[in-house]
N, C-alpha and C. Protein backbone atom coordinates (compact mmCIF):
# COMPACT_ATOMS: atom_id res chain seq x y z
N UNK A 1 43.07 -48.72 44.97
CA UNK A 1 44.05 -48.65 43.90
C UNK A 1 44.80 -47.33 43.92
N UNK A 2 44.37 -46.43 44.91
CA UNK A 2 45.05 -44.78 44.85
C UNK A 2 46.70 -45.13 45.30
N UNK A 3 47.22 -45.89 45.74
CA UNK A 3 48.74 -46.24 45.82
C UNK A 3 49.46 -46.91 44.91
N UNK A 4 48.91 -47.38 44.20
CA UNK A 4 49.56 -48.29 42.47
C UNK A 4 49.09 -47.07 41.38
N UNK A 5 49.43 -45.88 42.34
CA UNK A 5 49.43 -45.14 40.93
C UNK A 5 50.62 -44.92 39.56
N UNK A 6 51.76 -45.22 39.94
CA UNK A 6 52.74 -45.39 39.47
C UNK A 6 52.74 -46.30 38.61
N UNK A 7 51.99 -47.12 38.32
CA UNK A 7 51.68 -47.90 37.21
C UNK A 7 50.40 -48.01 36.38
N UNK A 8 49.78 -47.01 36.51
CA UNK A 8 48.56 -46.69 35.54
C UNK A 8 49.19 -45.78 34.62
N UNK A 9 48.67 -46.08 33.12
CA UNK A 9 48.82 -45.19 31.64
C UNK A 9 48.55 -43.83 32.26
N UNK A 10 49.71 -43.27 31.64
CA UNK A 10 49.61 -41.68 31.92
C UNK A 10 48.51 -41.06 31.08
N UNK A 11 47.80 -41.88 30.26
CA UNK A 11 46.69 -40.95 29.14
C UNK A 11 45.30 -41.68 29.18
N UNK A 12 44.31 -41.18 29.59
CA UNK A 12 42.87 -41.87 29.50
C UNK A 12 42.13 -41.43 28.82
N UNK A 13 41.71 -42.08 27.67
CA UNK A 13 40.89 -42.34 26.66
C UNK A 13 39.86 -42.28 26.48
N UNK A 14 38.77 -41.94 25.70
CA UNK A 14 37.84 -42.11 25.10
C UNK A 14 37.30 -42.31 23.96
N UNK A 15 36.36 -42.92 23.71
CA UNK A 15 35.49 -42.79 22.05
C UNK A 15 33.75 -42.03 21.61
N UNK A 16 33.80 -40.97 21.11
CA UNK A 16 32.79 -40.14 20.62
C UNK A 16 32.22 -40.81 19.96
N UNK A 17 31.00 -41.31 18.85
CA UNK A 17 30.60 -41.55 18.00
C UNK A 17 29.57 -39.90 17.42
N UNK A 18 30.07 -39.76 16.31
CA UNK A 18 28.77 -38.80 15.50
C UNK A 18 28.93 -39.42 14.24
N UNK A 19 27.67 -38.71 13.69
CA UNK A 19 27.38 -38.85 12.42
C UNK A 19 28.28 -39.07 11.20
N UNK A 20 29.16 -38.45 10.78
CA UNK A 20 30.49 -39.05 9.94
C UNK A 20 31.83 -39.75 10.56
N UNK A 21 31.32 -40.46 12.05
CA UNK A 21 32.64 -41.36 12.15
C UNK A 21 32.77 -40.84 13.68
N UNK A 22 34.37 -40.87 14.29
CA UNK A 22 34.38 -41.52 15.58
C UNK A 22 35.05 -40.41 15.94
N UNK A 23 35.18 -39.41 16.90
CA UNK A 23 36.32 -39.32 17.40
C UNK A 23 36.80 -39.53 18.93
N UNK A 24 38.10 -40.21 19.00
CA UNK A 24 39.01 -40.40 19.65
C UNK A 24 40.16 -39.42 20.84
N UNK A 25 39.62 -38.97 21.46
CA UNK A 25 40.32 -38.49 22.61
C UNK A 25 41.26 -39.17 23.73
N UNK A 26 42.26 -38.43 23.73
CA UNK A 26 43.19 -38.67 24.73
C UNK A 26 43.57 -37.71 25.49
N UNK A 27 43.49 -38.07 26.96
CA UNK A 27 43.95 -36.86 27.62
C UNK A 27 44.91 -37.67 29.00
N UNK A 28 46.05 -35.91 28.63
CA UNK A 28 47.39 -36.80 29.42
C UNK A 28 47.16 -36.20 31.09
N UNK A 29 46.98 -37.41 31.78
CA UNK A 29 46.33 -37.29 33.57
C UNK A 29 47.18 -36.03 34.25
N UNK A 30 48.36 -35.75 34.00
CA UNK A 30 49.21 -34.65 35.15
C UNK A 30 48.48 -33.37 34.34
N UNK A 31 49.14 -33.20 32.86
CA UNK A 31 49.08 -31.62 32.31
C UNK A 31 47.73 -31.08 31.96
N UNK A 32 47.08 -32.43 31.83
CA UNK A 32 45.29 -32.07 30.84
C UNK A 32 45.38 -32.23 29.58
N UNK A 33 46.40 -32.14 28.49
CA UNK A 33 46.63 -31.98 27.71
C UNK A 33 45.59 -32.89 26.49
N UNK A 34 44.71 -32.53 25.98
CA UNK A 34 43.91 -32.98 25.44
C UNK A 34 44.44 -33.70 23.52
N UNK A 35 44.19 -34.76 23.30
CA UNK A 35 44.61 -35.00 21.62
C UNK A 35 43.18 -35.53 21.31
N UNK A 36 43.05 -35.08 20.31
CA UNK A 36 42.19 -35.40 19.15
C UNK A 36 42.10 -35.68 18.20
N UNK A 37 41.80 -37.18 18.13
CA UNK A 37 41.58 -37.15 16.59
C UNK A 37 40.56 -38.27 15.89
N UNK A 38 40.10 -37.68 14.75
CA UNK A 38 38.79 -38.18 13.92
C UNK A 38 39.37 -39.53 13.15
N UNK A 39 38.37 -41.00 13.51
CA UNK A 39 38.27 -41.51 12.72
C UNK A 39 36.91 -42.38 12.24
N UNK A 40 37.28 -43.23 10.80
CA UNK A 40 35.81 -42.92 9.90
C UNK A 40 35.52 -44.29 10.54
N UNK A 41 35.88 -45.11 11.03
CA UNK A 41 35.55 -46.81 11.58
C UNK A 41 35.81 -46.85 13.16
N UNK A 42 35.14 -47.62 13.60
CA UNK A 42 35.72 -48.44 14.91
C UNK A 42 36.39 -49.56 15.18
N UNK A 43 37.62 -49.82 14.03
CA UNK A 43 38.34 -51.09 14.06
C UNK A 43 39.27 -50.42 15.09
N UNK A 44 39.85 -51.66 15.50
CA UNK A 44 41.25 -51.74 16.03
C UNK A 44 42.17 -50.37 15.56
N UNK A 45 43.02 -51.15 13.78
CA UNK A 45 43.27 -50.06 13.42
C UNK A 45 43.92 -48.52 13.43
N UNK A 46 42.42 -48.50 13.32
CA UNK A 46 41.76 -46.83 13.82
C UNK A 46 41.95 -46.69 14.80
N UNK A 47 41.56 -47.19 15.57
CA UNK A 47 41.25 -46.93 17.06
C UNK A 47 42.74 -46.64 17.61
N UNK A 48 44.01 -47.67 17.41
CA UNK A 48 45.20 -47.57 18.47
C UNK A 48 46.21 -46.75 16.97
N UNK A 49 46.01 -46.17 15.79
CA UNK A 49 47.19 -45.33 15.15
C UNK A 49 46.93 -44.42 15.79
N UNK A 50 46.53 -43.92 16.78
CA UNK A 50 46.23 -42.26 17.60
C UNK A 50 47.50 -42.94 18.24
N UNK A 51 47.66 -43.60 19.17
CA UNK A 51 48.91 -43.64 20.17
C UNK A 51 50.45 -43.38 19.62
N UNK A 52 50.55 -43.65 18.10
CA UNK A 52 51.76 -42.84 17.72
C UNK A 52 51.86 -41.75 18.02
N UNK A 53 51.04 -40.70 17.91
CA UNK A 53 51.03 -39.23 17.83
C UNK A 53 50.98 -38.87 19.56
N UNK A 54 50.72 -39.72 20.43
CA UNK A 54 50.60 -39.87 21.72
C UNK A 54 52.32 -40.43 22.28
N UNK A 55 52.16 -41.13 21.58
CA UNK A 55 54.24 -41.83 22.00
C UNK A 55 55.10 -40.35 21.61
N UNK A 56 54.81 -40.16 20.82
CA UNK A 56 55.55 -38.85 20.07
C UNK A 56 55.66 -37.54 21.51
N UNK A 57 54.62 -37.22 21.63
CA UNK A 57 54.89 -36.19 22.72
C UNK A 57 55.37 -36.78 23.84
């Protein structure tokens, strides 16, 4: 797959779980650029309103 790189999401994801809730990392593949952010559920939701703040930059 190292030649269809041109069509993979520029940002790869993760999910934390602790004790008061979830957090949500994104990090953008060229710069590193790390986003973070806390939420209290693992719905849907929750889970994809981070990608506004991700479309934004």
């Amino acid at each position: 797959m190292r030649g269809s790189e041109k069509n993979v999401c520029p940002w790869e994801g993760d999910t934390v779980y602790g004790q008061d809730g979830y957090l949500v990392t994104l990090t953008e593949r060229v710069s590193k650029f790390l986003l973070t952010v806390r939420v209290k559920n693992k719905t849907k939701t929750a889970m994809t309103g981070h990608q506004k703040y991700a479309e934004a930059l």
